[in-house]
C-alpha atoms as a PDB file:
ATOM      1  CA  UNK A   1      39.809  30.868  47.808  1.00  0.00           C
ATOM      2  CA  UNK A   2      36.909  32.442  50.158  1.00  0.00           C
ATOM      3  CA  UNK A   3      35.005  29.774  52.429  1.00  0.00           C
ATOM      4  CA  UNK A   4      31.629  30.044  50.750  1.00  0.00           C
ATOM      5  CA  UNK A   5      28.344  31.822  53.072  1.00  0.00           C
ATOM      6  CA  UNK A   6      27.251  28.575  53.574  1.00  0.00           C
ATOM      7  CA  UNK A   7      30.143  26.497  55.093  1.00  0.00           C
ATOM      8  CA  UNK A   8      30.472  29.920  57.478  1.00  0.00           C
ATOM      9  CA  UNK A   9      26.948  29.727  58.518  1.00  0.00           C
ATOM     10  CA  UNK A  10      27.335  25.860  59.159  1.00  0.00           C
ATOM     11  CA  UNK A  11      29.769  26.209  61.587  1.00  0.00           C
ATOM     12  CA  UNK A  12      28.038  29.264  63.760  1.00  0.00           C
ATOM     13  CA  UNK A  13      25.641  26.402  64.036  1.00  0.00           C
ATOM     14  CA  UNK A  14      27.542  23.667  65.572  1.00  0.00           C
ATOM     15  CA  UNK A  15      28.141  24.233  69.303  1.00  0.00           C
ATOM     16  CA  UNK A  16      31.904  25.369  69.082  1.00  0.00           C
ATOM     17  CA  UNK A  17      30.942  28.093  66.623  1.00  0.00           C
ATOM     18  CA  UNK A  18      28.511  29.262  69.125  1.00  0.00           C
ATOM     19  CA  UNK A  19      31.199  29.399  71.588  1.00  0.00           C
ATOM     20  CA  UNK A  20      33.293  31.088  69.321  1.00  0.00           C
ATOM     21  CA  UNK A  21      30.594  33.558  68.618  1.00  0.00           C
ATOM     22  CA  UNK A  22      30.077  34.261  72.315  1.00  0.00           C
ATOM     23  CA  UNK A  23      33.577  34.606  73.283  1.00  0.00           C
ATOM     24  CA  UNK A  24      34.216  36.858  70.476  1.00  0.00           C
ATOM     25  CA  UNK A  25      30.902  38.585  71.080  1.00  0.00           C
ATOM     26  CA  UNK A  26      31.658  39.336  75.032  1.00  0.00           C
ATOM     27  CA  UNK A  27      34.814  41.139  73.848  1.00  0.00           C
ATOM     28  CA  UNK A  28      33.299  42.995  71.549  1.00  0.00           C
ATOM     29  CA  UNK A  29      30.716  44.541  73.078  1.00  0.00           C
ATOM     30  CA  UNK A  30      33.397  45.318  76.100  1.00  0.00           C
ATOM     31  CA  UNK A  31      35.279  47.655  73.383  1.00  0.00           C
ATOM     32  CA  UNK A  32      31.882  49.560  72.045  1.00  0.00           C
ATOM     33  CA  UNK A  33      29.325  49.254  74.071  1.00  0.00           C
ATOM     34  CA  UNK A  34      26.273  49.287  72.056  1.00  0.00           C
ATOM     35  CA  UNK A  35      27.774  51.770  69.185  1.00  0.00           C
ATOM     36  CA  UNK A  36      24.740  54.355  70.078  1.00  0.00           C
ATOM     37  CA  UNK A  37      24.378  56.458  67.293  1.00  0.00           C
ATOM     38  CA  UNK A  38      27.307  55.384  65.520  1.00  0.00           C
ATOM     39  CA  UNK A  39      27.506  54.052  61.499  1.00  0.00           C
ATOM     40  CA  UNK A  40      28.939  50.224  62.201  1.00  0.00           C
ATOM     41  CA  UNK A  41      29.635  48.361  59.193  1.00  0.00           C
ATOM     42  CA  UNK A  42      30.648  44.147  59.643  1.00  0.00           C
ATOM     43  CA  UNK A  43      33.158  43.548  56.694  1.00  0.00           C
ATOM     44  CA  UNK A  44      33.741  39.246  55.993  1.00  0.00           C
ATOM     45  CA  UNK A  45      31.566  37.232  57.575  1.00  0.00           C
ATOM     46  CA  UNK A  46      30.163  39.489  60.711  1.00  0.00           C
ATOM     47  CA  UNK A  47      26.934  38.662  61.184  1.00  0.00           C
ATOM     48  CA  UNK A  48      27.528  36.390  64.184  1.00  0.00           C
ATOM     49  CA  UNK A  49      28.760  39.511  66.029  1.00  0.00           C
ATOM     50  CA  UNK A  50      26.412  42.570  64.623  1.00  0.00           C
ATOM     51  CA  UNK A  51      23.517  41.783  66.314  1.00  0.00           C
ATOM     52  CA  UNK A  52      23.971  43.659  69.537  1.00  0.00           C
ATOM     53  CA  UNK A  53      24.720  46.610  68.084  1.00  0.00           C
ATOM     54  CA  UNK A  54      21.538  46.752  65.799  1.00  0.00           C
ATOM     55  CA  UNK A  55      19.036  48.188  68.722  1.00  0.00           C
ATOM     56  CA  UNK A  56      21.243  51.408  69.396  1.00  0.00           C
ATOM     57  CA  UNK A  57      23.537  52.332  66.602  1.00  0.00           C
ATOM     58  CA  UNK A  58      22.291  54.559  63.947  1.00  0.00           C
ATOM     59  CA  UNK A  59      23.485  52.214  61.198  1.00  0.00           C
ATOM     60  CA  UNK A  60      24.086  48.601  60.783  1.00  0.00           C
ATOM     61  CA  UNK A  61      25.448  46.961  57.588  1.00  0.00           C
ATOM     62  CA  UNK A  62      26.762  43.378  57.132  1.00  0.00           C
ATOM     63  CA  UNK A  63      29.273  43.622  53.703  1.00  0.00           C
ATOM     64  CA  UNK A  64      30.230  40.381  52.446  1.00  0.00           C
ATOM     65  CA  UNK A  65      33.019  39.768  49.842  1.00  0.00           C
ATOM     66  CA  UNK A  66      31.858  38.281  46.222  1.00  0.00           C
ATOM     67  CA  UNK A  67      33.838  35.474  45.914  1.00  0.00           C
ATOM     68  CA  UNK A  68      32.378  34.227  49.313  1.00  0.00           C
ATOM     69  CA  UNK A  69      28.505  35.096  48.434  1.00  0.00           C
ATOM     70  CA  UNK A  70      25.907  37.281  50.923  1.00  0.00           C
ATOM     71  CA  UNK A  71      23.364  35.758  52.851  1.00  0.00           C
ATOM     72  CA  UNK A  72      19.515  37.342  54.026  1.00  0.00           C
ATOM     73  CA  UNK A  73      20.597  38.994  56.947  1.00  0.00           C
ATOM     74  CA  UNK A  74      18.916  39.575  59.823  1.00  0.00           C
ATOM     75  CA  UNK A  75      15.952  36.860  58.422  1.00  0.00           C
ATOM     76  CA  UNK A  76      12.779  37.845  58.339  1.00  0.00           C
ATOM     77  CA  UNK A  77      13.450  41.809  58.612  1.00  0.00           C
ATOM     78  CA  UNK A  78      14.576  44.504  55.886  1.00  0.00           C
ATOM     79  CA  UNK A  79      17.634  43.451  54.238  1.00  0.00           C
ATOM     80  CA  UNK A  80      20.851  45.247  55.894  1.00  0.00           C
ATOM     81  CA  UNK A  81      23.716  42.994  53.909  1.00  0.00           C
ATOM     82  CA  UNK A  82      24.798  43.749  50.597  1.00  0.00           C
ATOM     83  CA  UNK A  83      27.630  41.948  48.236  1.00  0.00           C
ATOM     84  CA  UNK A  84      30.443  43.729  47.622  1.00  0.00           C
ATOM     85  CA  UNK A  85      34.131  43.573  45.869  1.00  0.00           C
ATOM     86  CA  UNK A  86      36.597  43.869  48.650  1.00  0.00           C
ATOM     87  CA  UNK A  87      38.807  45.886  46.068  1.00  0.00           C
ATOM     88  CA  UNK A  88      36.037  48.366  45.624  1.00  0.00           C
ATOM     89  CA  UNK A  89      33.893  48.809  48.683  1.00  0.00           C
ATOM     90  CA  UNK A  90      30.431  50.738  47.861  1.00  0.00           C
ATOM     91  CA  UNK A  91      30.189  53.228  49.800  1.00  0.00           C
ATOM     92  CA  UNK A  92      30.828  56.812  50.246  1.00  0.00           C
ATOM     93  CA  UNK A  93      34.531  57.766  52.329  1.00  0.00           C
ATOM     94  CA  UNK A  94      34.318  58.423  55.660  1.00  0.00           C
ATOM     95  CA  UNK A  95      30.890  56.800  56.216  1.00  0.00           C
ATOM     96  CA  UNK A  96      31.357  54.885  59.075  1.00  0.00           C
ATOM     97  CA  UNK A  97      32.196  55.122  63.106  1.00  0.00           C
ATOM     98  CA  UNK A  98      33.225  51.512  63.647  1.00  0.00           C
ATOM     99  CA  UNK A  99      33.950  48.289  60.848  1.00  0.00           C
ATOM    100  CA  UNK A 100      34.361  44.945  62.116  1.00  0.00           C
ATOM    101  CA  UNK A 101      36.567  42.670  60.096  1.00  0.00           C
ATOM    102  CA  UNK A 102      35.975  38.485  60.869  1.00  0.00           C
ATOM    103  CA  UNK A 103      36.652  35.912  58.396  1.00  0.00           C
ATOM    104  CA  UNK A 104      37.865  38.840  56.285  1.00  0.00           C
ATOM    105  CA  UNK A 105      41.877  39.056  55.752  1.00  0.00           C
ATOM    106  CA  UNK A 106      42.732  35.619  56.125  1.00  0.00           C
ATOM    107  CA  UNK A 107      41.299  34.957  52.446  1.00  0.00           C
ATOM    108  CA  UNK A 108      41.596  38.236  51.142  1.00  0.00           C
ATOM    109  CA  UNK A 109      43.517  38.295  48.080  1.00  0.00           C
ATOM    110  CA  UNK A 110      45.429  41.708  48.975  1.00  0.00           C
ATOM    111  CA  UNK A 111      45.067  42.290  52.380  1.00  0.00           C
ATOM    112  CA  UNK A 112      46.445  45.564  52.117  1.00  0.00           C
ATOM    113  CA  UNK A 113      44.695  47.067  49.669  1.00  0.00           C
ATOM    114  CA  UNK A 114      41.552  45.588  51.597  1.00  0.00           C
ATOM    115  CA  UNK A 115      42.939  47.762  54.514  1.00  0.00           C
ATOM    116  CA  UNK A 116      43.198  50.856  52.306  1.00  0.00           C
ATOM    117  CA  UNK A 117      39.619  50.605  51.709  1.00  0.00           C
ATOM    118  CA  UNK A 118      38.380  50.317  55.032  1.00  0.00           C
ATOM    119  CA  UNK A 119      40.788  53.243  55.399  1.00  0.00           C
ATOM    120  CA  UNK A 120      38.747  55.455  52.719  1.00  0.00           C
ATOM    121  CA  UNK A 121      35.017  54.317  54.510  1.00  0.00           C
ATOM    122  CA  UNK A 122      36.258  54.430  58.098  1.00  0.00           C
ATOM    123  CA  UNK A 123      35.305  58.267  59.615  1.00  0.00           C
ATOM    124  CA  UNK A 124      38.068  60.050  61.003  1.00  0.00           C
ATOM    125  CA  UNK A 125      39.045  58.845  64.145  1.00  0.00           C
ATOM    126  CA  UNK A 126      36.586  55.883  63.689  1.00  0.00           C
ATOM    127  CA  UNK A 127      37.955  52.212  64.585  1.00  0.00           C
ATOM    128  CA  UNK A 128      38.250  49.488  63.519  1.00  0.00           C
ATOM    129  CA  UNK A 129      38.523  46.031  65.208  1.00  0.00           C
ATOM    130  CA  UNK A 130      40.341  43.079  62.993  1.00  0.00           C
ATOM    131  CA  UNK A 131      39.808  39.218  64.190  1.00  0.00           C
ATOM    132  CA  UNK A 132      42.344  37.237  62.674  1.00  0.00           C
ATOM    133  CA  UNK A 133      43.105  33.787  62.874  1.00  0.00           C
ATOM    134  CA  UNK A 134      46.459  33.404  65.317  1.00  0.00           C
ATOM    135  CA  UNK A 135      49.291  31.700  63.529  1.00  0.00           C
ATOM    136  CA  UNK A 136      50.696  29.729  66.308  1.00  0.00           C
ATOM    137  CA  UNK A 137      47.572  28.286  67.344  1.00  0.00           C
ATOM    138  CA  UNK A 138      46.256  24.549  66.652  1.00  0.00           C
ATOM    139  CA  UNK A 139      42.775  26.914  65.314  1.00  0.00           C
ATOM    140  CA  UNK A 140      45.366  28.342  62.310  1.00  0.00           C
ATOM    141  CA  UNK A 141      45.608  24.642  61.097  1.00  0.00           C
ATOM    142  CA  UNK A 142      41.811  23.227  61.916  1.00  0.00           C
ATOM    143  CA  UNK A 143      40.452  22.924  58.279  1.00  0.00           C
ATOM    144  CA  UNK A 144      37.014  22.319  60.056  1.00  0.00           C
ATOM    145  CA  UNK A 145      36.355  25.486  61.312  1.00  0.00           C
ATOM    146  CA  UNK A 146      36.385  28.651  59.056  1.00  0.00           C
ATOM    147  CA  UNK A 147      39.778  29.865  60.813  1.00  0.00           C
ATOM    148  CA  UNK A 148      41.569  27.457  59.697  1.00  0.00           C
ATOM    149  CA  UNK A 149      41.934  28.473  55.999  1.00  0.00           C
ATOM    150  CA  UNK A 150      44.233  31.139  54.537  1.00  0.00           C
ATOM    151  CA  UNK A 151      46.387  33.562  56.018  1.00  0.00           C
ATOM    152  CA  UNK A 152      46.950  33.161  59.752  1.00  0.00           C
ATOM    153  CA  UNK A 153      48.677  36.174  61.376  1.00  0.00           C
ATOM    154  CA  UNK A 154      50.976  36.791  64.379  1.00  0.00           C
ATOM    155  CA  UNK A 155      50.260  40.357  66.374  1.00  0.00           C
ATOM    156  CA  UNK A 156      53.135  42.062  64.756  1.00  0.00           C
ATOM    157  CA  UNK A 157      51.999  41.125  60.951  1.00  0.00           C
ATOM    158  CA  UNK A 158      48.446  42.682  61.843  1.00  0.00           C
ATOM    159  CA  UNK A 159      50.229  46.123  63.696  1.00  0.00           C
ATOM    160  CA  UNK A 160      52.651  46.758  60.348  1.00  0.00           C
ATOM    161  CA  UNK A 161      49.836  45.738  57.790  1.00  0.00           C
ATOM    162  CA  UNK A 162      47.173  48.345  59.765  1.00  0.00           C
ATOM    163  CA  UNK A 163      50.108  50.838  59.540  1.00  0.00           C
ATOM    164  CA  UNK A 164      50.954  50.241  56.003  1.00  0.00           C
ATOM    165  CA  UNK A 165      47.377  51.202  55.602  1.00  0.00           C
ATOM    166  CA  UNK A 166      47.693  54.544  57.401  1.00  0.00           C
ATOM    167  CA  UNK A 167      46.019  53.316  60.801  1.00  0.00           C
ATOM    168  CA  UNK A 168      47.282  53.057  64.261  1.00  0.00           C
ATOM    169  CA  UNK A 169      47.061  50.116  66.531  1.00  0.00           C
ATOM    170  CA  UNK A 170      45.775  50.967  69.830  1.00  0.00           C
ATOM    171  CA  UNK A 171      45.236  47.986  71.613  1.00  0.00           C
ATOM    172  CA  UNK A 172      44.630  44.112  71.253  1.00  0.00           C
ATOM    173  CA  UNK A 173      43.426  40.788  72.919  1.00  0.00           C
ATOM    174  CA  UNK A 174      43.712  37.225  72.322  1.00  0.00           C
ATOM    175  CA  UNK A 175      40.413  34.387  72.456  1.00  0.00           C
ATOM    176  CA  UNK A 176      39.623  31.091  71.542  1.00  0.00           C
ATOM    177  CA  UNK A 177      41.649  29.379  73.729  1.00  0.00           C
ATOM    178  CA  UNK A 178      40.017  25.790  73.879  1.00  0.00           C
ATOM    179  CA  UNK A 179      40.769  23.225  71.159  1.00  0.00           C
ATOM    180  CA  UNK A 180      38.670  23.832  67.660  1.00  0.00           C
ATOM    181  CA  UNK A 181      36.748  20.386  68.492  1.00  0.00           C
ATOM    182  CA  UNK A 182      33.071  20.258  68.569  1.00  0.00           C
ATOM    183  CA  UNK A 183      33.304  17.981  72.339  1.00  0.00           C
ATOM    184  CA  UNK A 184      35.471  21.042  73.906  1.00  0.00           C
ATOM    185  CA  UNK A 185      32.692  23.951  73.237  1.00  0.00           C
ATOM    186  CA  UNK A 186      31.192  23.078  76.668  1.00  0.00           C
ATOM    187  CA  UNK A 187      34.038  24.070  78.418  1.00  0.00           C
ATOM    188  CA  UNK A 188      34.871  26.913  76.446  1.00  0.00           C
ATOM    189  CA  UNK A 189      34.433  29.933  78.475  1.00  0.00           C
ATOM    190  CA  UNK A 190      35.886  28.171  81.185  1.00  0.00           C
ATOM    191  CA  UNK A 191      38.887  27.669  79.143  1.00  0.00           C
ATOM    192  CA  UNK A 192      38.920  31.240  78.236  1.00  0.00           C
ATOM    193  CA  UNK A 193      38.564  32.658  81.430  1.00  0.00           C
ATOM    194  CA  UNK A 194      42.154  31.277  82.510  1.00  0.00           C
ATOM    195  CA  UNK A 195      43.714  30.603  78.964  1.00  0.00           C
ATOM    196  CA  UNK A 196      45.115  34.160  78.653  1.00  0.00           C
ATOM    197  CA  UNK A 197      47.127  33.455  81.899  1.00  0.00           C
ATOM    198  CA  UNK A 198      48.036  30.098  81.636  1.00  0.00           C
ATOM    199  CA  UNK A 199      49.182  29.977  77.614  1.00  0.00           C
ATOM    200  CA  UNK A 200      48.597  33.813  75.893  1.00  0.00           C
ATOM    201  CA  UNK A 201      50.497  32.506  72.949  1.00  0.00           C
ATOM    202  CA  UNK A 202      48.269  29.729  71.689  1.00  0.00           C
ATOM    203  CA  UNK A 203      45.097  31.503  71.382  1.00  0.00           C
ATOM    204  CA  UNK A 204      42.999  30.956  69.037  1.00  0.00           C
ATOM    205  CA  UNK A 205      42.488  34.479  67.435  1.00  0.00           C
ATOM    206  CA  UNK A 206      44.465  38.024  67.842  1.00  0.00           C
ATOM    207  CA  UNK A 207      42.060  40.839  68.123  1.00  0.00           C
ATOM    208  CA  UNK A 208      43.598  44.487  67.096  1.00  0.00           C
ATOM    209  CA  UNK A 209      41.832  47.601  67.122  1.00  0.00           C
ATOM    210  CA  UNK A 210      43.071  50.416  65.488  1.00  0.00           C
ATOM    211  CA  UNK A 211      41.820  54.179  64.617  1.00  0.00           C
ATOM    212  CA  UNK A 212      42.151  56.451  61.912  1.00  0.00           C
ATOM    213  CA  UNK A 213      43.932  59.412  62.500  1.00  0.00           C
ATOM    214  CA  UNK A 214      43.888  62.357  60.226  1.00  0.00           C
ATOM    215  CA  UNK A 215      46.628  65.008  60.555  1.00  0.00           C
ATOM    216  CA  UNK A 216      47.355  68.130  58.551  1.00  0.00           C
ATOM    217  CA  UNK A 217      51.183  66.919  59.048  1.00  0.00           C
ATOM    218  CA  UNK A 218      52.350  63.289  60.129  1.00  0.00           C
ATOM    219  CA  UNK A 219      53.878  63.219  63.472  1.00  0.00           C
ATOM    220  CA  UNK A 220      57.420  62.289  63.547  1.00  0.00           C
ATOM    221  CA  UNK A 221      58.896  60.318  66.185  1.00  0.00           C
ATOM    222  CA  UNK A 222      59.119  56.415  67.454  1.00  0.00           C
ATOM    223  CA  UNK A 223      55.762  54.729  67.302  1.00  0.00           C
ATOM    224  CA  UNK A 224      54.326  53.432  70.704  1.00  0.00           C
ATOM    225  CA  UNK A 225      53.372  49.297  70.660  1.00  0.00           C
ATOM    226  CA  UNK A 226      49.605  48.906  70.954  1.00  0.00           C
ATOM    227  CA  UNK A 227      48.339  48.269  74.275  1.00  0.00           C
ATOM    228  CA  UNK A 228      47.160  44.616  75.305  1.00  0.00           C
ATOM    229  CA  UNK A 229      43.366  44.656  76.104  1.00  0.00           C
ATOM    230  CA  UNK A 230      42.653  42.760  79.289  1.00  0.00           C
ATOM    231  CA  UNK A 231      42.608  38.870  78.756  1.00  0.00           C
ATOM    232  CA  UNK A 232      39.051  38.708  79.963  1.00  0.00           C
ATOM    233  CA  UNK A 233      37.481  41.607  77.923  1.00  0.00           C
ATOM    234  CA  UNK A 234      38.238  43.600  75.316  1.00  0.00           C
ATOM    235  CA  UNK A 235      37.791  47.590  75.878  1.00  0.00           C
ATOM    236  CA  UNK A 236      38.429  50.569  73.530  1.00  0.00           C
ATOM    237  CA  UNK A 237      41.687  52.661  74.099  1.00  0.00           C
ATOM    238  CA  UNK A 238      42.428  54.328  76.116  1.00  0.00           C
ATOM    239  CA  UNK A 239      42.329  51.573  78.001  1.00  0.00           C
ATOM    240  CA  UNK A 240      41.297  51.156  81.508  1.00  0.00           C
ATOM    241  CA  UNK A 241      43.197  49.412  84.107  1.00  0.00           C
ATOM    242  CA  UNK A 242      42.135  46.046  85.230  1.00  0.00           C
ATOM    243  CA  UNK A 243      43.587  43.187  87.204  1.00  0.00           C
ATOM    244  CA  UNK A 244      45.321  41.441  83.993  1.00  0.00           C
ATOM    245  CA  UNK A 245      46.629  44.789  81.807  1.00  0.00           C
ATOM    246  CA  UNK A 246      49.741  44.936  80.492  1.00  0.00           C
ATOM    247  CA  UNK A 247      50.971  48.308  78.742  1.00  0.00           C
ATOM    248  CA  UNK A 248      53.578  47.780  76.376  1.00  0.00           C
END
């Protein structure tokens, strides 16, 4: 069962979801920039993490699964979230650049056929980044924070259920490395900033970003692993090097 739209906005209230949001959010806007001129849609519970993209892209949308409810979003300016069933998406294919999935797959009733639908509305070689709660993390089992509910995933789950779904991993990251409790949100980035060195497995979330590729004929041949973003930002494949890379 979905967290409902207000228990989610409750906790991007309290001072660890705003450390959530800004870890997330500085990764994030490492992999797209500002999304000038693209068509980004936030699939889940997004909203947190749309906002810098609004100034510059040519389209912003915030779609929010029924059985979780929609809020007013952005308050106090036209309307750009709509309600939608996740089996059924409303919108035209191909429509947009860039869809960012939080608080989406973990209480998704069929994750995969979720997938096939961002598929059909995700341009050709658009991407798509997915923010999953990490199964081997102490977030997976925190009942207090929205991450803790459903489906955790490990990094392989994510890269065969995006393939299943005809999309290809590119690259990934890890965040969220400080305990889910309210008292540890002021040392959060601090946390992050050596977590991904220290303990990479116990992160909070897995970020994966993956693209959809069209082809007249599928390529034949062993896939290639997805890349691991740097610990300390997330950027868009092909990725450049930086002082903490890893290529797989």
């Amino acid at each position: 069962m979905r967290r409902d739209v207000l228990e989610l906005r409750r906790f991007y209230s309290t001072p660890l979801g705003r450390a959530a949001r800004a870890a997330l959010s500085r990764k994030l806007v490492e992999a797209w920039g500002d999304a000038a001129r693209l068509d980004v849609m936030g699939l889940g519970y997004a909203t947190p993490y749309l906002d810098p993209f609004r100034p510059h892209a040519r389209r912003v949308v915030a779609t929010m699964p029924a059985a979780q409810g929609v809020e007013v979003w952005p308050a106090g300016e036209r309307v750009l979230s709509c309600l939608a069933d996740e089996a059924a998406l409303p919108f035209v294919n191909a429509l947009f650049d860039r869809i960012l999935m939080v608080h989406a797959l973990e209480e998704a009733d069929n994750p995969l056929g979720l997938m096939r639908e961002v598929w059909r509305v995700l341009a050709p070689s658009g991407r798509v980044i997915l923010v999953a709660a990490n199964r081997r993390s102490l977030w997976a089992g925190a009942e207090s924070t929205p991450f803790g509910h459903g489906r955790p995933f490990t990094r392989l789950q994510l890269e065969n259920l995006v393939r299943e779904a005809e999309l290809e991993p590119v690259a990934w990251s890890r965040a969220l490395f400080a305990p889910p409790l309210q008292w540890s949100a002021r040392w959060a980035e601090g946390i992050d900033s050596v977590g991904g060195m220290l303990w990479p497995a116990l992160s909070g979330v897995i970020l994966l970003e993956a693209v959809k590729q069209t082809f007249a004929v599928k390529p034949k041949g062993r896939r290639a692993r997805a890349r691991v973003f740097a610990p300390g930002a997330l950027t868009p494949s092909p990725l450049r090097r930086g002082p903490f890379d890893e290529r797989r």
